[in-house]
PDB file of N, CA and C in Angstrom:
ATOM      1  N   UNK A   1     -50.830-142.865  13.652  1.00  0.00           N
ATOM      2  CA  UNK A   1     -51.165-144.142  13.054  1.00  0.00           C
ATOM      3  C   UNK A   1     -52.365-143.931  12.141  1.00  0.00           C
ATOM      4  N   UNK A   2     -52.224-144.311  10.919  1.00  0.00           N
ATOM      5  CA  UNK A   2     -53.108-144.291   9.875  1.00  0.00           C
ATOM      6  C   UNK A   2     -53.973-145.254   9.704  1.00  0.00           C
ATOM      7  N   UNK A   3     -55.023-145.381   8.993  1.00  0.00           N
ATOM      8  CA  UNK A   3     -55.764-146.599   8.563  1.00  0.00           C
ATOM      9  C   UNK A   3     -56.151-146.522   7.045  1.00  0.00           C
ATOM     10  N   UNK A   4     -56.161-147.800   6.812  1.00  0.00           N
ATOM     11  CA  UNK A   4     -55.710-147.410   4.857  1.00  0.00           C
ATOM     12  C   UNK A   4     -57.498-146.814   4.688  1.00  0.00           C
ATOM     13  N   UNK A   5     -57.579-145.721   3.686  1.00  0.00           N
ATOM     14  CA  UNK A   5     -58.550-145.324   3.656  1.00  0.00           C
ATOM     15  C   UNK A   5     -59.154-143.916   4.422  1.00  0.00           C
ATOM     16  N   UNK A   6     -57.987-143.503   5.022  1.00  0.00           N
ATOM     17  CA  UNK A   6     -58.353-142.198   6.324  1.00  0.00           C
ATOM     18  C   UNK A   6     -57.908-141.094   5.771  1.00  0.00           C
ATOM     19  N   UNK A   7     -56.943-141.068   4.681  1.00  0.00           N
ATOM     20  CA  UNK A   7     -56.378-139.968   3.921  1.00  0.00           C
ATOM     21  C   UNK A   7     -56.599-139.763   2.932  1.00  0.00           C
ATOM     22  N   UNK A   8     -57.069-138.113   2.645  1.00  0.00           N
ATOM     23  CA  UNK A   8     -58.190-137.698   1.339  1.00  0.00           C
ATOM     24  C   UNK A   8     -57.344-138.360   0.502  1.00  0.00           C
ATOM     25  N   UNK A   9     -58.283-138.266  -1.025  1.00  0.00           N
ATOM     26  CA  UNK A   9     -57.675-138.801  -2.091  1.00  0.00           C
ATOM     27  C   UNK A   9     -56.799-137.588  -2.470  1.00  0.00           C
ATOM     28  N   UNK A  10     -55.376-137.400  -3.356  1.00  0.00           N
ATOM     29  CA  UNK A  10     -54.717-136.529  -4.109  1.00  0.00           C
ATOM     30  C   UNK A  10     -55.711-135.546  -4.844  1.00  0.00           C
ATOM     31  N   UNK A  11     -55.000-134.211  -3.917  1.00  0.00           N
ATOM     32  CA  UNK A  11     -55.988-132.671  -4.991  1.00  0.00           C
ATOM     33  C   UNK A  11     -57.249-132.264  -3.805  1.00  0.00           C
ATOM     34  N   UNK A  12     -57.668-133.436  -2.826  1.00  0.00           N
ATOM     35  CA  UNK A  12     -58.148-132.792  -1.635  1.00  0.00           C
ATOM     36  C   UNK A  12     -57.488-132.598  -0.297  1.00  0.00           C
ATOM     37  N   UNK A  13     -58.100-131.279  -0.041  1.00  0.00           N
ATOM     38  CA  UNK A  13     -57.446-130.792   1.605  1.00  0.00           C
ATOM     39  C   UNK A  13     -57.253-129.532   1.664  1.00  0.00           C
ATOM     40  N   UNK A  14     -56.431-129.479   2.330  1.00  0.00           N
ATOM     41  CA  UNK A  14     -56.313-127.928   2.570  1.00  0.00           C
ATOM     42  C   UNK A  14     -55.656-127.199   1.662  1.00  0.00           C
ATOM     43  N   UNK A  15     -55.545-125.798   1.724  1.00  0.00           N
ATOM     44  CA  UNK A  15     -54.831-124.822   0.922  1.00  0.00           C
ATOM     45  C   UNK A  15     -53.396-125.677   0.788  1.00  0.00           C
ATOM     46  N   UNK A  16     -52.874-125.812  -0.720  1.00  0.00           N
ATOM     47  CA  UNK A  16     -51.182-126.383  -0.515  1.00  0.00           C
ATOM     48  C   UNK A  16     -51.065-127.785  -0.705  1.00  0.00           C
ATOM     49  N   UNK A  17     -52.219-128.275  -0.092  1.00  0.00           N
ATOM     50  CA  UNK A  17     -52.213-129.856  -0.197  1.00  0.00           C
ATOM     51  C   UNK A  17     -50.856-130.425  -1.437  1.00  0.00           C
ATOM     52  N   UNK A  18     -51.422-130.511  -2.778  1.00  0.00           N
ATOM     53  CA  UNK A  18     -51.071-130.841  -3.582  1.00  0.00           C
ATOM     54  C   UNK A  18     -49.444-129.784  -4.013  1.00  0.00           C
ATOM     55  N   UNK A  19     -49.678-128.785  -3.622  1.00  0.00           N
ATOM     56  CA  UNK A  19     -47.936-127.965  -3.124  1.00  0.00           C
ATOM     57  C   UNK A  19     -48.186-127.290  -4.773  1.00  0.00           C
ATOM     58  N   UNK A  20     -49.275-127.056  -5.037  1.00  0.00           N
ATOM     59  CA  UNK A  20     -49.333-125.849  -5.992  1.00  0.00           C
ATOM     60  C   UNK A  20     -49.606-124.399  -5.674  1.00  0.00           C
ATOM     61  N   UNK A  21     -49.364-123.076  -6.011  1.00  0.00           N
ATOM     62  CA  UNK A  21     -49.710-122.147  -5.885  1.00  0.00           C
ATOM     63  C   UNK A  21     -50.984-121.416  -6.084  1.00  0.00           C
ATOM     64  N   UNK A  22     -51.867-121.962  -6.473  1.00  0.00           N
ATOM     65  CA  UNK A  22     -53.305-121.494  -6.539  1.00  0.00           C
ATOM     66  C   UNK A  22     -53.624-121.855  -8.284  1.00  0.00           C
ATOM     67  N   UNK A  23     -54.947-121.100  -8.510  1.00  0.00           N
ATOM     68  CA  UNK A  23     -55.061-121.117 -10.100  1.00  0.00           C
ATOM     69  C   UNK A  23     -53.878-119.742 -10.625  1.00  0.00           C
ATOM     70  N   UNK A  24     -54.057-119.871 -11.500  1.00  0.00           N
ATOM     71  CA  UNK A  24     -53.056-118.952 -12.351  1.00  0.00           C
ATOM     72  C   UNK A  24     -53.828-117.150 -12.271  1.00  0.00           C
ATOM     73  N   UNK A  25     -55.071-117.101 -12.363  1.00  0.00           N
ATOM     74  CA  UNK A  25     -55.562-115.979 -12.224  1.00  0.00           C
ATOM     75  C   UNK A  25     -55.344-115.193 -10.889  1.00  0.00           C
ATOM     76  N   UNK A  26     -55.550-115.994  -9.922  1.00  0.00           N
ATOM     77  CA  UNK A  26     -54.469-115.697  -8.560  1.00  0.00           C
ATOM     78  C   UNK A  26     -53.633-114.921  -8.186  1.00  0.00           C
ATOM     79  N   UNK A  27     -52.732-115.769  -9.286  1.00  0.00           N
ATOM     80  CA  UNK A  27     -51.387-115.086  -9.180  1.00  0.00           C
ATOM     81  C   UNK A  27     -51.344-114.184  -9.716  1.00  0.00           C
ATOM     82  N   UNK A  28     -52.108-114.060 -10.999  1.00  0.00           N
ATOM     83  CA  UNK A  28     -52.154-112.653 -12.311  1.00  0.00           C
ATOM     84  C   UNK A  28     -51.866-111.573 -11.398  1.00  0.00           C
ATOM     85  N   UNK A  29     -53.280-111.497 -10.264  1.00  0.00           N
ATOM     86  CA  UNK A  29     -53.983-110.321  -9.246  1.00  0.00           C
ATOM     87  C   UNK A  29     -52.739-109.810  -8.409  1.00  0.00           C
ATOM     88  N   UNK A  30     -52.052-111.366  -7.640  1.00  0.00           N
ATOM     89  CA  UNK A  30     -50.778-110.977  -6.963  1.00  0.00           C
ATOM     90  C   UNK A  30     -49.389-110.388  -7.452  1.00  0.00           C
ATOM     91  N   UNK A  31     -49.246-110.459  -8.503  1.00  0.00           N
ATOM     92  CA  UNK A  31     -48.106-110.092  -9.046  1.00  0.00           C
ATOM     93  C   UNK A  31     -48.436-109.550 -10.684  1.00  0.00           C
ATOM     94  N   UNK A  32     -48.761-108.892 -10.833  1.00  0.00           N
ATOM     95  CA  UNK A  32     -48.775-108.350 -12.247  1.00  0.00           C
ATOM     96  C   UNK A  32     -48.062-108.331 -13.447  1.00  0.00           C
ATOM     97  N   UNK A  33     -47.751-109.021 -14.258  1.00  0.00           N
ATOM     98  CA  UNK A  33     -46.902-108.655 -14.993  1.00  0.00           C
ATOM     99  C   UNK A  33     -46.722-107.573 -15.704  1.00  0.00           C
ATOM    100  N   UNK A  34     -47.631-106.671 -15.833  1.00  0.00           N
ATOM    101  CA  UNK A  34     -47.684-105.504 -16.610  1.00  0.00           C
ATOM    102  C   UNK A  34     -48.595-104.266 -15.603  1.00  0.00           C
ATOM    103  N   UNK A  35     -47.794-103.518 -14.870  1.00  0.00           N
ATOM    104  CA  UNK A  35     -47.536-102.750 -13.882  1.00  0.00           C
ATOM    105  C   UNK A  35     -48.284-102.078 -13.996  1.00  0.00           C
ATOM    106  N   UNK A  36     -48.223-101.174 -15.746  1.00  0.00           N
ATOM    107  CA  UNK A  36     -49.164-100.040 -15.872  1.00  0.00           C
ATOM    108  C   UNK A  36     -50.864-100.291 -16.422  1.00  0.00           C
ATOM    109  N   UNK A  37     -50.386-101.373 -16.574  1.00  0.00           N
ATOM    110  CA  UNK A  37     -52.278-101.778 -16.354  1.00  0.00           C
ATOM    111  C   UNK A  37     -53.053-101.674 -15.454  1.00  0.00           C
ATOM    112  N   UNK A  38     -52.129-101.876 -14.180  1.00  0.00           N
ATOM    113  CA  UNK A  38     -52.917-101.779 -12.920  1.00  0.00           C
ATOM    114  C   UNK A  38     -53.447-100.045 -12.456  1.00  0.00           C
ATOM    115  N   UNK A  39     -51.992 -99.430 -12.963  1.00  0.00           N
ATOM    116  CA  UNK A  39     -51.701 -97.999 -12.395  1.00  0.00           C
ATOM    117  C   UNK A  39     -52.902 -97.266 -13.786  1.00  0.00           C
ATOM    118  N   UNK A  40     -53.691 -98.218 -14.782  1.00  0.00           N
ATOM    119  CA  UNK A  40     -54.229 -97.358 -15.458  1.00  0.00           C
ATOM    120  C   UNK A  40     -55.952 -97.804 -14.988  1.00  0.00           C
ATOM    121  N   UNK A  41     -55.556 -98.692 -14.579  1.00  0.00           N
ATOM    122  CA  UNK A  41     -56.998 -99.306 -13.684  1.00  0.00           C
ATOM    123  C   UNK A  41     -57.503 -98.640 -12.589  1.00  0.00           C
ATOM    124  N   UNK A  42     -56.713 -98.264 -12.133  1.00  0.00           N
ATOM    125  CA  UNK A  42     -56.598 -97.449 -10.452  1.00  0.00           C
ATOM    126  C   UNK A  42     -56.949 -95.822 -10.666  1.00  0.00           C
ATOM    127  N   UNK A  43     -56.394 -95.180 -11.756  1.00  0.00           N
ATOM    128  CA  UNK A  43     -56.660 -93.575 -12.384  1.00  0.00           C
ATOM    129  C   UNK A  43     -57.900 -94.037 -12.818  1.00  0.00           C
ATOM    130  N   UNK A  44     -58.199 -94.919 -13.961  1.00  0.00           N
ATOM    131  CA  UNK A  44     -59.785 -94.798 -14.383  1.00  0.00           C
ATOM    132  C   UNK A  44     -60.806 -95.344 -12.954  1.00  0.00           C
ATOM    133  N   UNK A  45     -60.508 -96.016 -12.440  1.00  0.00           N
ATOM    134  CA  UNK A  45     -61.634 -96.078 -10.677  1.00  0.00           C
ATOM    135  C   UNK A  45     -61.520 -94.883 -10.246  1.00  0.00           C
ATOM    136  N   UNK A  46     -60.609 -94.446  -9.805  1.00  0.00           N
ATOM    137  CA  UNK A  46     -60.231 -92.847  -8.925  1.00  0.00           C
ATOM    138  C   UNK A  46     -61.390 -92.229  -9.936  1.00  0.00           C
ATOM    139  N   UNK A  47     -61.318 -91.744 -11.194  1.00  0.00           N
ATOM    140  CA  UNK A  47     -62.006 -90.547 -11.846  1.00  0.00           C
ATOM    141  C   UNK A  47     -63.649 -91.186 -11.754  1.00  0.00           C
ATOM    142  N   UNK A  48     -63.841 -92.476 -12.022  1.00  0.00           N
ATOM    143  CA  UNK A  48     -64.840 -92.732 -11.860  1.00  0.00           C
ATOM    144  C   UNK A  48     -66.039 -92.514 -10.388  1.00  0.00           C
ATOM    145  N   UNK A  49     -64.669 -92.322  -9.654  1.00  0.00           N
ATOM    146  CA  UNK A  49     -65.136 -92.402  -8.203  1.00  0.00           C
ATOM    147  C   UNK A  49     -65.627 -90.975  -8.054  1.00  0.00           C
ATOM    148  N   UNK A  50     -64.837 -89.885  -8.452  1.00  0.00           N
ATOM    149  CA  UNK A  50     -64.828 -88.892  -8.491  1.00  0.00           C
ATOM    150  C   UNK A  50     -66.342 -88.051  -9.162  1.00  0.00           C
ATOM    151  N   UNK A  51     -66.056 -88.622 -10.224  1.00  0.00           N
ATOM    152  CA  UNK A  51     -67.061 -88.099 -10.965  1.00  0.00           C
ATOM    153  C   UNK A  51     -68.886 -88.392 -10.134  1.00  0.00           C
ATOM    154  N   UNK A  52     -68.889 -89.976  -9.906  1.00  0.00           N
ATOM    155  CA  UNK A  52     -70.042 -90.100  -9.249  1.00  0.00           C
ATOM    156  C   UNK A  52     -70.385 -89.345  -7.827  1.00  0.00           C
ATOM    157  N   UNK A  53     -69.078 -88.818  -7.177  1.00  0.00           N
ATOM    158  CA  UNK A  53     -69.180 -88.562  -5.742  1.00  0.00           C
ATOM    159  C   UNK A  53     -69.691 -86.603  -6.019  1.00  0.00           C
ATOM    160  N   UNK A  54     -69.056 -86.365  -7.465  1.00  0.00           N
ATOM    161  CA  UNK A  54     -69.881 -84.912  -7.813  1.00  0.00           C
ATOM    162  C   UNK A  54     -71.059 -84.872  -7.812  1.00  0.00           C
ATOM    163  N   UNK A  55     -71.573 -85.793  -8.548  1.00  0.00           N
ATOM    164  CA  UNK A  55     -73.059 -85.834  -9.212  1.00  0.00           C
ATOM    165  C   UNK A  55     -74.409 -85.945  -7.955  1.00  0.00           C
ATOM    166  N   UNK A  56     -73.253 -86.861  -6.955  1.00  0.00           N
ATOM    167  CA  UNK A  56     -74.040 -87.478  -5.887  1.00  0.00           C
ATOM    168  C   UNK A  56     -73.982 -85.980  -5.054  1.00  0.00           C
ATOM    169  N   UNK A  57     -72.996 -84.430  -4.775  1.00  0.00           N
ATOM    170  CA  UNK A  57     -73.418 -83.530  -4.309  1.00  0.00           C
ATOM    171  C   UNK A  57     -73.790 -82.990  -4.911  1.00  0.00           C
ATOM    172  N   UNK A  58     -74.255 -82.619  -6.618  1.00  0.00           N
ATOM    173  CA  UNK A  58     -74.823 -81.349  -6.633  1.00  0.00           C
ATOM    174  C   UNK A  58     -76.471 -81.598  -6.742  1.00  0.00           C
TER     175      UNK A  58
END
């Protein structure tokens, strides 16, 4: 049983409320549209990683 006034206004609440999928950047992260961007993101971190983890032994 409700009372008029007890239910957020539209766009507040929980995750989903409003039955959208998030912001759009979100989704960019979750699903990529362009595959090798990621796979060229991931080689330049790796070398970067690499390179600092030399410097940091010699």
């Amino acid at each position: 049983m409700s009372t008029p006034g007890s239910e957020p206004p539209p766009g507040v609440g929980g995750l989903g409320a409003s039955g959208d999928q998030g912001p759009p950047a979100a989704q960019d992260l979750a699903a990529p549209q362009r595959p090798e961007v990621a796979v060229g993101l991931a080689f330049a971190g790796g070398l970067l990683a690499a390179i600092l983890l030399k410097r940091l032994a010699a």
